[in-house]
PDB file of N, CA and C in Angstrom:
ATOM      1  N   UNK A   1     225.804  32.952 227.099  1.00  0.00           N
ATOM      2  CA  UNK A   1     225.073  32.325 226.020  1.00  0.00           C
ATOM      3  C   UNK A   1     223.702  31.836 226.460  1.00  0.00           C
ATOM      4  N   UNK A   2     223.852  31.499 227.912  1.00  0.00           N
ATOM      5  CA  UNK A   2     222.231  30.911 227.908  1.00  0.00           C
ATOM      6  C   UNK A   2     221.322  31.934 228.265  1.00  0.00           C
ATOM      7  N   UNK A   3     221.703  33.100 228.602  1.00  0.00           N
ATOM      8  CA  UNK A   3     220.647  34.357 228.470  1.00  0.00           C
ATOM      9  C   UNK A   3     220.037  34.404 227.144  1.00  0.00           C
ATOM     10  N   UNK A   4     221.249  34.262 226.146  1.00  0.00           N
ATOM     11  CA  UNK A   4     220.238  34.732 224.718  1.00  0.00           C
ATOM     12  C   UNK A   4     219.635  33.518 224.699  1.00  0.00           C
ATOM     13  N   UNK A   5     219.365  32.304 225.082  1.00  0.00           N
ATOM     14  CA  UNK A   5     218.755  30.877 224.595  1.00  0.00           C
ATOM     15  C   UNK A   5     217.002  31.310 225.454  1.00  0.00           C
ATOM     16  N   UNK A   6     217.881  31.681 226.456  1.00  0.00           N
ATOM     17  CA  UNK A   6     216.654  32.000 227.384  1.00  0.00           C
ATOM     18  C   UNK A   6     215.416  32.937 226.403  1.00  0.00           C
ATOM     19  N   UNK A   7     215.999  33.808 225.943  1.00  0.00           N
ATOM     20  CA  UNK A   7     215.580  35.054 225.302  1.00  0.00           C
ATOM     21  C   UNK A   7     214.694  34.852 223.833  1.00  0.00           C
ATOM     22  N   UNK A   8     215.340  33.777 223.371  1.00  0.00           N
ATOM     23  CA  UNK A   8     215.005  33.072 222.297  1.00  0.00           C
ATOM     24  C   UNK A   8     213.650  32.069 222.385  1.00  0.00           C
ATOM     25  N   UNK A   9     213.557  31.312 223.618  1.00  0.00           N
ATOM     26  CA  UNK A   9     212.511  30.651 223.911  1.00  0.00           C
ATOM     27  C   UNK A   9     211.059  31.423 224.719  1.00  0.00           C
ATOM     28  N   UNK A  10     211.839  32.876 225.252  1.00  0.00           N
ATOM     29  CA  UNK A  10     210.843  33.491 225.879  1.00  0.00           C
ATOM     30  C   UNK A  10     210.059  34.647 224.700  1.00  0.00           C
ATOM     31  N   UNK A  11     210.665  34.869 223.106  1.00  0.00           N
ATOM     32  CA  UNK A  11     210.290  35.434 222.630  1.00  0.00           C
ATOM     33  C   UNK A  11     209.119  34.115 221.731  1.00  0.00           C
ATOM     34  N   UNK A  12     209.411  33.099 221.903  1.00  0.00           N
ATOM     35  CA  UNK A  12     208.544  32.134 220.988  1.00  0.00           C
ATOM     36  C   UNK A  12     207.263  31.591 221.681  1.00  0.00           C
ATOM     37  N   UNK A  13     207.542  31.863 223.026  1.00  0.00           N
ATOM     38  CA  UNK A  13     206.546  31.813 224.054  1.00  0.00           C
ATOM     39  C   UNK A  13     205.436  32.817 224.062  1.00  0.00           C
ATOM     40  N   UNK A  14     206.129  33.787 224.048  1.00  0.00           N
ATOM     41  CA  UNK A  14     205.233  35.029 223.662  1.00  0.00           C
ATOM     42  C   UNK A  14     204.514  34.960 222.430  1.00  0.00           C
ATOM     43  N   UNK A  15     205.150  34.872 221.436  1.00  0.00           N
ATOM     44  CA  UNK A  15     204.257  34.275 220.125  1.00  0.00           C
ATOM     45  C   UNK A  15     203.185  33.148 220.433  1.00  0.00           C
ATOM     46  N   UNK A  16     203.324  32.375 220.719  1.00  0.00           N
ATOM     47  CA  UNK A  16     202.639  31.387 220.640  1.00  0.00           C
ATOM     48  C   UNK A  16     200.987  32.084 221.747  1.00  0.00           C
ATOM     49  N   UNK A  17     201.584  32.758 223.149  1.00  0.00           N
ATOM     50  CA  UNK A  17     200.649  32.639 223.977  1.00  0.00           C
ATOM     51  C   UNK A  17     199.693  34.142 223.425  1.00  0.00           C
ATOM     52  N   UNK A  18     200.312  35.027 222.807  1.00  0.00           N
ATOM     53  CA  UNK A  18     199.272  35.607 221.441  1.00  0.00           C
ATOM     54  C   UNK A  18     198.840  35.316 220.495  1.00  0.00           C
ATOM     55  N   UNK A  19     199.150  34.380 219.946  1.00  0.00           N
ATOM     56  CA  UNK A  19     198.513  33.553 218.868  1.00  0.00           C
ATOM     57  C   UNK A  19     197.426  32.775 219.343  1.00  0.00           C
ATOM     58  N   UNK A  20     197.453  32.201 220.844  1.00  0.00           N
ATOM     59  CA  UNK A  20     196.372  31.480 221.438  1.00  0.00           C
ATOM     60  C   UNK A  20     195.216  32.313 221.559  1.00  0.00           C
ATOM     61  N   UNK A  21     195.538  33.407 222.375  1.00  0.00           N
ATOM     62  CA  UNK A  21     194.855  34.311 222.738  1.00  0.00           C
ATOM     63  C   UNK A  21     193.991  35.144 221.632  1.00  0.00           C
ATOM     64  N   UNK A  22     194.432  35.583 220.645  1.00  0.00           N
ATOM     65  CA  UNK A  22     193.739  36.188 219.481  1.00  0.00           C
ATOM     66  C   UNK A  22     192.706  35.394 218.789  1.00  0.00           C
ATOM     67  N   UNK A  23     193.729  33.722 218.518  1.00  0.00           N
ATOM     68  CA  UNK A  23     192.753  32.633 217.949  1.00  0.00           C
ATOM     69  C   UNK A  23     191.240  32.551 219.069  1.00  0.00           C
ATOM     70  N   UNK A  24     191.256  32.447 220.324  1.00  0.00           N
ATOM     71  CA  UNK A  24     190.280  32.271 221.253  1.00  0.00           C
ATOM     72  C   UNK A  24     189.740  33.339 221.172  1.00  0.00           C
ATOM     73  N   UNK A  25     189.403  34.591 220.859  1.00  0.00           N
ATOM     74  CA  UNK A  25     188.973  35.782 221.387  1.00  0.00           C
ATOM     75  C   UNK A  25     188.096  35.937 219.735  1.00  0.00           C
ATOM     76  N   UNK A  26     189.193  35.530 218.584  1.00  0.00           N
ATOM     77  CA  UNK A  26     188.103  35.051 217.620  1.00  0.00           C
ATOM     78  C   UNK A  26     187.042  34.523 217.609  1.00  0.00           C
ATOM     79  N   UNK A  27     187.475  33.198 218.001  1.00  0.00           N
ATOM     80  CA  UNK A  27     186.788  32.040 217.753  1.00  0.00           C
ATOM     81  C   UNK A  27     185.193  32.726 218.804  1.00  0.00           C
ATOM     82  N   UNK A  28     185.468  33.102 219.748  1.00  0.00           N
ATOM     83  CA  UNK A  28     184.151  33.618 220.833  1.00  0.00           C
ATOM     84  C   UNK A  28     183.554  34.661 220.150  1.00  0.00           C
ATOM     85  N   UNK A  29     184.184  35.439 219.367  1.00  0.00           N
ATOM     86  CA  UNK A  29     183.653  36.434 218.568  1.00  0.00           C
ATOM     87  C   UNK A  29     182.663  36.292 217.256  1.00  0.00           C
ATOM     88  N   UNK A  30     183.082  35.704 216.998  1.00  0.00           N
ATOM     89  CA  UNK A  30     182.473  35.032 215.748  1.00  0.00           C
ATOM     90  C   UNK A  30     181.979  33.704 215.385  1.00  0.00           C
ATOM     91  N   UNK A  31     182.718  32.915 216.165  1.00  0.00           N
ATOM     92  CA  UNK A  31     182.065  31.607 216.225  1.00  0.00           C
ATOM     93  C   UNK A  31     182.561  30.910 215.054  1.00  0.00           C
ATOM     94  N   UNK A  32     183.908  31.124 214.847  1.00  0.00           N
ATOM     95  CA  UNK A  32     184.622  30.308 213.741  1.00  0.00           C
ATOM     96  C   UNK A  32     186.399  30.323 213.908  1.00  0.00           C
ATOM     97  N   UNK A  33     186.835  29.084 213.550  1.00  0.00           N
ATOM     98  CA  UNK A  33     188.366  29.487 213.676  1.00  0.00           C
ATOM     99  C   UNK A  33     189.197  30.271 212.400  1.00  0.00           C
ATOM    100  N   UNK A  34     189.936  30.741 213.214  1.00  0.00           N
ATOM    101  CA  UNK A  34     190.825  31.580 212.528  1.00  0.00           C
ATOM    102  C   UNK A  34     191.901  30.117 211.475  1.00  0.00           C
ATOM    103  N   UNK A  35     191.036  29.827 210.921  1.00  0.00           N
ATOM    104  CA  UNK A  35     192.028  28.826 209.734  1.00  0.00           C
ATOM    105  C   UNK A  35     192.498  30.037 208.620  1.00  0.00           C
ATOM    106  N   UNK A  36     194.092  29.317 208.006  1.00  0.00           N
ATOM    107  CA  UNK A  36     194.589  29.973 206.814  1.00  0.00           C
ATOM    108  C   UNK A  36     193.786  29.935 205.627  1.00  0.00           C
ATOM    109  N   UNK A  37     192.883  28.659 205.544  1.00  0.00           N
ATOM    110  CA  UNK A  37     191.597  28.652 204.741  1.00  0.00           C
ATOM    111  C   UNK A  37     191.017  29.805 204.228  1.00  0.00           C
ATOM    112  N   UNK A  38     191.128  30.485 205.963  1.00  0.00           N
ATOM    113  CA  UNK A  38     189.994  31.757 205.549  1.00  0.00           C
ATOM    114  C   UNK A  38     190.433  33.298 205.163  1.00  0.00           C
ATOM    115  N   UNK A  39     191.579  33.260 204.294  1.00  0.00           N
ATOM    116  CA  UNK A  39     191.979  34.137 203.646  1.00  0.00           C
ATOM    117  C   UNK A  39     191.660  33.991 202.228  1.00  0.00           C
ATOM    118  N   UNK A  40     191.080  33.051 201.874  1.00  0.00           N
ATOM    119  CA  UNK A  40     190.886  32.817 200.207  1.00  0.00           C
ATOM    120  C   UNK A  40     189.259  33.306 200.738  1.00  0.00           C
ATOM    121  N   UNK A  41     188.750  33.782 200.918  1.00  0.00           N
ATOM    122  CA  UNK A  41     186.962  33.911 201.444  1.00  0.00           C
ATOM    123  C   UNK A  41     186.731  34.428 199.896  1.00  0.00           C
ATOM    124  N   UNK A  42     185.860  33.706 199.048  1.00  0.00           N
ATOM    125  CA  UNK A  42     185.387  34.606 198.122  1.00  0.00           C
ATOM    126  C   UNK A  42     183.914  35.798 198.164  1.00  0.00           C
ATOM    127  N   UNK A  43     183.937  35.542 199.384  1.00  0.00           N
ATOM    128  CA  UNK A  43     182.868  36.742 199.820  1.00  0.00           C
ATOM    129  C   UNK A  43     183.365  37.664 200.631  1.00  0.00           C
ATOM    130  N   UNK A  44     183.931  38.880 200.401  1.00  0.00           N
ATOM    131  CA  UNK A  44     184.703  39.405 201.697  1.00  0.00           C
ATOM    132  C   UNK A  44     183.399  40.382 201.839  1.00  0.00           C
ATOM    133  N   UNK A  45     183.656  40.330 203.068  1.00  0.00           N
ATOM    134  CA  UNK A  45     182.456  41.573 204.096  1.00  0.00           C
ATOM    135  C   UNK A  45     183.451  42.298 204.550  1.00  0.00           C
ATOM    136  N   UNK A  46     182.712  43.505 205.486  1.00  0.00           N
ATOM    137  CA  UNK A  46     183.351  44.421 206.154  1.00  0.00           C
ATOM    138  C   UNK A  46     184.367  44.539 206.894  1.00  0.00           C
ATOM    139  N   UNK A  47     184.065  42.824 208.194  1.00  0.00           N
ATOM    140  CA  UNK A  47     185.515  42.266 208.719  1.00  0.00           C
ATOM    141  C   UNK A  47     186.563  41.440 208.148  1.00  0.00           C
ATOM    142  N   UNK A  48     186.561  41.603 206.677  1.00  0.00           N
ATOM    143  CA  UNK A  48     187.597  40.706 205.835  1.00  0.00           C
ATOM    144  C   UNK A  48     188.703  41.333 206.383  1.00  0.00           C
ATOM    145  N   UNK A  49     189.383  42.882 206.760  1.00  0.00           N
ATOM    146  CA  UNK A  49     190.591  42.995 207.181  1.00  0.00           C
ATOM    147  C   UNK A  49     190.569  42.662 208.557  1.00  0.00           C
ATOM    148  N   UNK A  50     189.891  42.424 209.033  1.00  0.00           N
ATOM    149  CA  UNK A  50     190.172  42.679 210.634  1.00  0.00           C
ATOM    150  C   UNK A  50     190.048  40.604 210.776  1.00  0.00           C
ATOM    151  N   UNK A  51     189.423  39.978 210.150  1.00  0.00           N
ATOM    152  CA  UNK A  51     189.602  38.254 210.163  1.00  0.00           C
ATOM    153  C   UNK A  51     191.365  38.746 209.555  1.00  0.00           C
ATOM    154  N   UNK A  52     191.522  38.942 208.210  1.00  0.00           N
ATOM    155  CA  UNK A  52     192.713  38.404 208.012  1.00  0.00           C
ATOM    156  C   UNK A  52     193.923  38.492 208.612  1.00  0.00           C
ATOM    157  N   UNK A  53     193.700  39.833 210.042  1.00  0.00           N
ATOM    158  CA  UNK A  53     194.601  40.432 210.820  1.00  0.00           C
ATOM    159  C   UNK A  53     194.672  38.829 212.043  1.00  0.00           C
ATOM    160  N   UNK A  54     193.245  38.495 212.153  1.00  0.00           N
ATOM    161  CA  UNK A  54     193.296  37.633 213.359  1.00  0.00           C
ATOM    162  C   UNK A  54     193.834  36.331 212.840  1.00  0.00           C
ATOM    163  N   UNK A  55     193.892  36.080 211.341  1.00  0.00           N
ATOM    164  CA  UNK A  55     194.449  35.013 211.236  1.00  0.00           C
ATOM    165  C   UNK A  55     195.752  35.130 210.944  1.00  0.00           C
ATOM    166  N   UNK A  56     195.890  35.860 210.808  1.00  0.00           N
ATOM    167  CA  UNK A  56     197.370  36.341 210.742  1.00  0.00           C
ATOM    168  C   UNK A  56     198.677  35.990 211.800  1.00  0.00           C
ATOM    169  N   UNK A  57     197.879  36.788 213.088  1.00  0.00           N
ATOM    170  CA  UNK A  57     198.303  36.723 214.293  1.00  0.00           C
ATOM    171  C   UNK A  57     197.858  35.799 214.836  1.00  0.00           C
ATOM    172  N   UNK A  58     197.133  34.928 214.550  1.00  0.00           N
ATOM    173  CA  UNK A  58     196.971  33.310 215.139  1.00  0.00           C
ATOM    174  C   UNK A  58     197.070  32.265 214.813  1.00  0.00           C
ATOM    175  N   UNK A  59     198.325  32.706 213.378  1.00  0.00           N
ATOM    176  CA  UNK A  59     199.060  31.708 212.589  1.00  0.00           C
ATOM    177  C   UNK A  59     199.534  30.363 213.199  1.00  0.00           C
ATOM    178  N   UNK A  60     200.482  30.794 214.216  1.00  0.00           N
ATOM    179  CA  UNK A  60     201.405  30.008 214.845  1.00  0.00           C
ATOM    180  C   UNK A  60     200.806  29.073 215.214  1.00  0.00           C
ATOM    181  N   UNK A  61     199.639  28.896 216.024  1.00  0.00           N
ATOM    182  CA  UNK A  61     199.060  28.265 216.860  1.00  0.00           C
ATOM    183  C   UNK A  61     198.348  26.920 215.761  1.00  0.00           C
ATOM    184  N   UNK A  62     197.312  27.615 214.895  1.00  0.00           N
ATOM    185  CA  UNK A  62     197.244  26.948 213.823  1.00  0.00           C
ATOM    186  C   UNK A  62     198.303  25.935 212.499  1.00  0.00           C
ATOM    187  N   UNK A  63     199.433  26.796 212.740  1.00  0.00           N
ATOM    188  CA  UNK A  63     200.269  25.733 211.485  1.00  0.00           C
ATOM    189  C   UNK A  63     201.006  24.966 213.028  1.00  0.00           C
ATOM    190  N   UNK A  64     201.405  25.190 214.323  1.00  0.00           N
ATOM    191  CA  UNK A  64     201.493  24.001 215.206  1.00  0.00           C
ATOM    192  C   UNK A  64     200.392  23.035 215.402  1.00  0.00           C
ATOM    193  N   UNK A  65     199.325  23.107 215.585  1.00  0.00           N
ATOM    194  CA  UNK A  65     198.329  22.092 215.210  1.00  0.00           C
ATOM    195  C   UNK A  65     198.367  21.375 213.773  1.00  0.00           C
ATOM    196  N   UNK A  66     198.598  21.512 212.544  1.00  0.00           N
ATOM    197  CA  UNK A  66     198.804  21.083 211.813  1.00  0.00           C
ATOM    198  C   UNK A  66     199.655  20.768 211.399  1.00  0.00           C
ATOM    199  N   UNK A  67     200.953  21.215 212.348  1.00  0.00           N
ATOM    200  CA  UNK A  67     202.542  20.354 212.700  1.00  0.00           C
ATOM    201  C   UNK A  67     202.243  18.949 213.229  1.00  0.00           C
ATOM    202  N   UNK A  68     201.529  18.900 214.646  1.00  0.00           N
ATOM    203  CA  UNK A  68     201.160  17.820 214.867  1.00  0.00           C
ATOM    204  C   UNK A  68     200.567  16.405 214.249  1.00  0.00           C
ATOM    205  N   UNK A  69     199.500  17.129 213.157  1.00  0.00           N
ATOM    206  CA  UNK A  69     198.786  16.427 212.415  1.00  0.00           C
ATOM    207  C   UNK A  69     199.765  15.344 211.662  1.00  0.00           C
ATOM    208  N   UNK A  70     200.614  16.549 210.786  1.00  0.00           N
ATOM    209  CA  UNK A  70     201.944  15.942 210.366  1.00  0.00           C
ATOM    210  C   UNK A  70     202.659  15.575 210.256  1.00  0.00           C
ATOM    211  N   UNK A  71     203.052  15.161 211.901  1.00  0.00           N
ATOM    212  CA  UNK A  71     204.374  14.547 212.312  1.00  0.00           C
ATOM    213  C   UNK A  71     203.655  13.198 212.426  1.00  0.00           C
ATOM    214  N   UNK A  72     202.373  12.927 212.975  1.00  0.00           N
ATOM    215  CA  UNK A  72     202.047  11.539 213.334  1.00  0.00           C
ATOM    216  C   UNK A  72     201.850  10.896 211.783  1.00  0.00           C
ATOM    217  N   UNK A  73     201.281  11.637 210.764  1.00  0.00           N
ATOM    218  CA  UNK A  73     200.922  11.242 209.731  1.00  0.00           C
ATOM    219  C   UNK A  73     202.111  10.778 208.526  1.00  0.00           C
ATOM    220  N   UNK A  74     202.842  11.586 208.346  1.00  0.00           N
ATOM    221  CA  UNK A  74     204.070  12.230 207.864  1.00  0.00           C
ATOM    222  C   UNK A  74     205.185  12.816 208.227  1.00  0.00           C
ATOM    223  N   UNK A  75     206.057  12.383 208.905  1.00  0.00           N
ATOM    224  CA  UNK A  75     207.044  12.990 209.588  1.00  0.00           C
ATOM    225  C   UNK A  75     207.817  14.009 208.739  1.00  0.00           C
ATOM    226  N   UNK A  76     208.181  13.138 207.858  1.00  0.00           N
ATOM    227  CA  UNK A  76     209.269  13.882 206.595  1.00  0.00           C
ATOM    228  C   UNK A  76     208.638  15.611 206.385  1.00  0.00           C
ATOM    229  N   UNK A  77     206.960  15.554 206.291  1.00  0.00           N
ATOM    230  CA  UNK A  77     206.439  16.835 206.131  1.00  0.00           C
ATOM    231  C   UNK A  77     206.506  17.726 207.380  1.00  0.00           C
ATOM    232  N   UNK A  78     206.195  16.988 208.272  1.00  0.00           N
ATOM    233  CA  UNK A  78     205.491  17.583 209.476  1.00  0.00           C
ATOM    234  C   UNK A  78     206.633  18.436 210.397  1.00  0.00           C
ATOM    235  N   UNK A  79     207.932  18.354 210.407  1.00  0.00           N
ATOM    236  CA  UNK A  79     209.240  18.574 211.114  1.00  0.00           C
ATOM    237  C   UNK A  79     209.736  19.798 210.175  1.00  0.00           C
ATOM    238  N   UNK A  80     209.446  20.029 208.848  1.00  0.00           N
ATOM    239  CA  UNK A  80     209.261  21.803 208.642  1.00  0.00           C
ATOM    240  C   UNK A  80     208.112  22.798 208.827  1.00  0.00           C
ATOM    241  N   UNK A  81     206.818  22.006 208.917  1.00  0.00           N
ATOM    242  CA  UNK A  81     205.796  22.524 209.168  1.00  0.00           C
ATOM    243  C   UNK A  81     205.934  23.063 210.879  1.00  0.00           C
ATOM    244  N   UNK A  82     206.618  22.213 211.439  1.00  0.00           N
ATOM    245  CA  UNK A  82     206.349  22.589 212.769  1.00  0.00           C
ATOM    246  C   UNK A  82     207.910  24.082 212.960  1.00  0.00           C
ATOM    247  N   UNK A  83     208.834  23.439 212.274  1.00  0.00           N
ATOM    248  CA  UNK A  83     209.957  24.566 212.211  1.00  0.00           C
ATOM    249  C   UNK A  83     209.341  25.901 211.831  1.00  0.00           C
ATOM    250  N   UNK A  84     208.447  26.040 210.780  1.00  0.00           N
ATOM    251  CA  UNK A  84     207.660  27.317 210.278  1.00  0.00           C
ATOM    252  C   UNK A  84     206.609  27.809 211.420  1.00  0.00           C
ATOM    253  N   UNK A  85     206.186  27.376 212.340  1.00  0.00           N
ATOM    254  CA  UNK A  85     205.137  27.214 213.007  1.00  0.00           C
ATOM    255  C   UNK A  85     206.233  28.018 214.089  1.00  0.00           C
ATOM    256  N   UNK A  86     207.471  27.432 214.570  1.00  0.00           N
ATOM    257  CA  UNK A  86     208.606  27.699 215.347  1.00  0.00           C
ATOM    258  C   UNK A  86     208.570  29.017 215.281  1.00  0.00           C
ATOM    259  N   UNK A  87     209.501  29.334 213.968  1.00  0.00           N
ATOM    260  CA  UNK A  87     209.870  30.601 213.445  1.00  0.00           C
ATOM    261  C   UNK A  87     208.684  31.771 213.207  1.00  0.00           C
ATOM    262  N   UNK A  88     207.366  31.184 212.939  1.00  0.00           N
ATOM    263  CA  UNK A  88     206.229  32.325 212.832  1.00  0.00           C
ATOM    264  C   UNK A  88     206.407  32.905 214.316  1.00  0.00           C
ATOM    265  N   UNK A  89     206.515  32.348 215.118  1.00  0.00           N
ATOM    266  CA  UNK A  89     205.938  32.786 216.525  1.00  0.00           C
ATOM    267  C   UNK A  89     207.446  33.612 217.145  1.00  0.00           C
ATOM    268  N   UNK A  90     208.201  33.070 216.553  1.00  0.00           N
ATOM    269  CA  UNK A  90     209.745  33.937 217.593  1.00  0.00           C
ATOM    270  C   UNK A  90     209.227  35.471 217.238  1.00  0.00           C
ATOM    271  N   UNK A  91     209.071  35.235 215.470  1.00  0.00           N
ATOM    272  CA  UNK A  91     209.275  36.874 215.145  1.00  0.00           C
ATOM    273  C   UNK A  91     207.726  37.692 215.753  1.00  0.00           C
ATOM    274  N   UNK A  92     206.898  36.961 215.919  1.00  0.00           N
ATOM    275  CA  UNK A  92     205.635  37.396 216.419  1.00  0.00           C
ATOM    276  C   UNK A  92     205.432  37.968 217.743  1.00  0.00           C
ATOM    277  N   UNK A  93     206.722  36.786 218.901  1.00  0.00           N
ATOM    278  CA  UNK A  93     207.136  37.450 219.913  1.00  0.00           C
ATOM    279  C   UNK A  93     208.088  38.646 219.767  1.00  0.00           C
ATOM    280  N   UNK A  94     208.935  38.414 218.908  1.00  0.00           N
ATOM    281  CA  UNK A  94     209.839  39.797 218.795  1.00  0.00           C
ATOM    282  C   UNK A  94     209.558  41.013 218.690  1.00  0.00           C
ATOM    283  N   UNK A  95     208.348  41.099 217.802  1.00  0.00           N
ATOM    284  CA  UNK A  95     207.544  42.202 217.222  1.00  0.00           C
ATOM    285  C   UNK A  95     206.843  42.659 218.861  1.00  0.00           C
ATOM    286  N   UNK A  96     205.706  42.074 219.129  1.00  0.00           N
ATOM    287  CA  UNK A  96     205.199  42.060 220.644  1.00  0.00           C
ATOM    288  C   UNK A  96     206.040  42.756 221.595  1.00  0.00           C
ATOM    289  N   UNK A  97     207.358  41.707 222.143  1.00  0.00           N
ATOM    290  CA  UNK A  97     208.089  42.388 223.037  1.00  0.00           C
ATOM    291  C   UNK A  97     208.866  43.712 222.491  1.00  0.00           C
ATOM    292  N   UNK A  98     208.982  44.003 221.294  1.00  0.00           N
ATOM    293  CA  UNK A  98     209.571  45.250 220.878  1.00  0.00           C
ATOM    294  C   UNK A  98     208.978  46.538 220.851  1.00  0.00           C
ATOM    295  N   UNK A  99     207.582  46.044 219.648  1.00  0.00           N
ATOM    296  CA  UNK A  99     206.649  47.054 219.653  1.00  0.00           C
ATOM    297  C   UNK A  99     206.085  47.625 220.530  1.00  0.00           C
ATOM    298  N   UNK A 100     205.509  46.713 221.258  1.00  0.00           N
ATOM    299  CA  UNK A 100     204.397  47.108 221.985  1.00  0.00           C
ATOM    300  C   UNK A 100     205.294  47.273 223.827  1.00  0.00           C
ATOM    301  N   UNK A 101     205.659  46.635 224.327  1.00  0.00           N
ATOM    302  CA  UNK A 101     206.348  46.284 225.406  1.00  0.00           C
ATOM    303  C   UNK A 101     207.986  47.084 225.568  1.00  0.00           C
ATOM    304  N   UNK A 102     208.495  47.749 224.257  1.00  0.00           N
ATOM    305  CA  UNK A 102     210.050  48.631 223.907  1.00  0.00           C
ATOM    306  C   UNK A 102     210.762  47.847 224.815  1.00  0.00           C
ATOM    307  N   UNK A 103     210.678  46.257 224.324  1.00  0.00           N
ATOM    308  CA  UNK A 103     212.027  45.574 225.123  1.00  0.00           C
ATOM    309  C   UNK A 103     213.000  45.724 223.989  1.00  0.00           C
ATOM    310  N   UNK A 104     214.347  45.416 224.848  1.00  0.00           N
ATOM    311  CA  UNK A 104     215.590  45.389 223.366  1.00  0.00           C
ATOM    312  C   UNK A 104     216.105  44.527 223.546  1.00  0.00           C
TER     313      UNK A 104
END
């Protein structure tokens, strides 16, 4: 059992440390963060798919920062925000180590 626990925390790890990584590689790129904000853009340009890909994939990182926000502010809110924040990143690692890496 503690292999799969293991497995479970190393796939959310992985999420998270691509979600860092994409958010940073943005942010140097363009000079703005990858907020969920910036999917409502009412001006889309050329990189509107390729931002909404990076915010996409640098979800996690972002709704855990705004887990934080939430727990000090609001607990009651902030303890599913951070569970969603949890769960974005397992399947983000899953995808990662599957897709790209053909772990099983």
């Amino acid at each position: 059992m503690e292999v799969q626990h293991a497995a479970y925390l190393f796939a959310i790890a992985v999420g998270f440390v691509s979600a860092g990584l994409v958010g940073s590689v943005w942010n140097i790129a363009t000079d703005e963060e990858p907020r969920l904000a910036g999917l409502l853009d009412p001006n889309p340009t050329l990189l509107t798919p390729i931002r909404v890909l990076a915010i996409v994939f640098a979800a996690p990182t972002t709704i855990l920062l705004e887990a934080f926000d939430e727990l000090i502010d609001r607990p009651l809110l902030g303890v599913p925000v951070l569970g969603a924040a949890l769960v974005w990143s397992f399947f983000q690692g899953v995808f990662i180590l599957t897709q790209v890496f053909g772990l099983t």
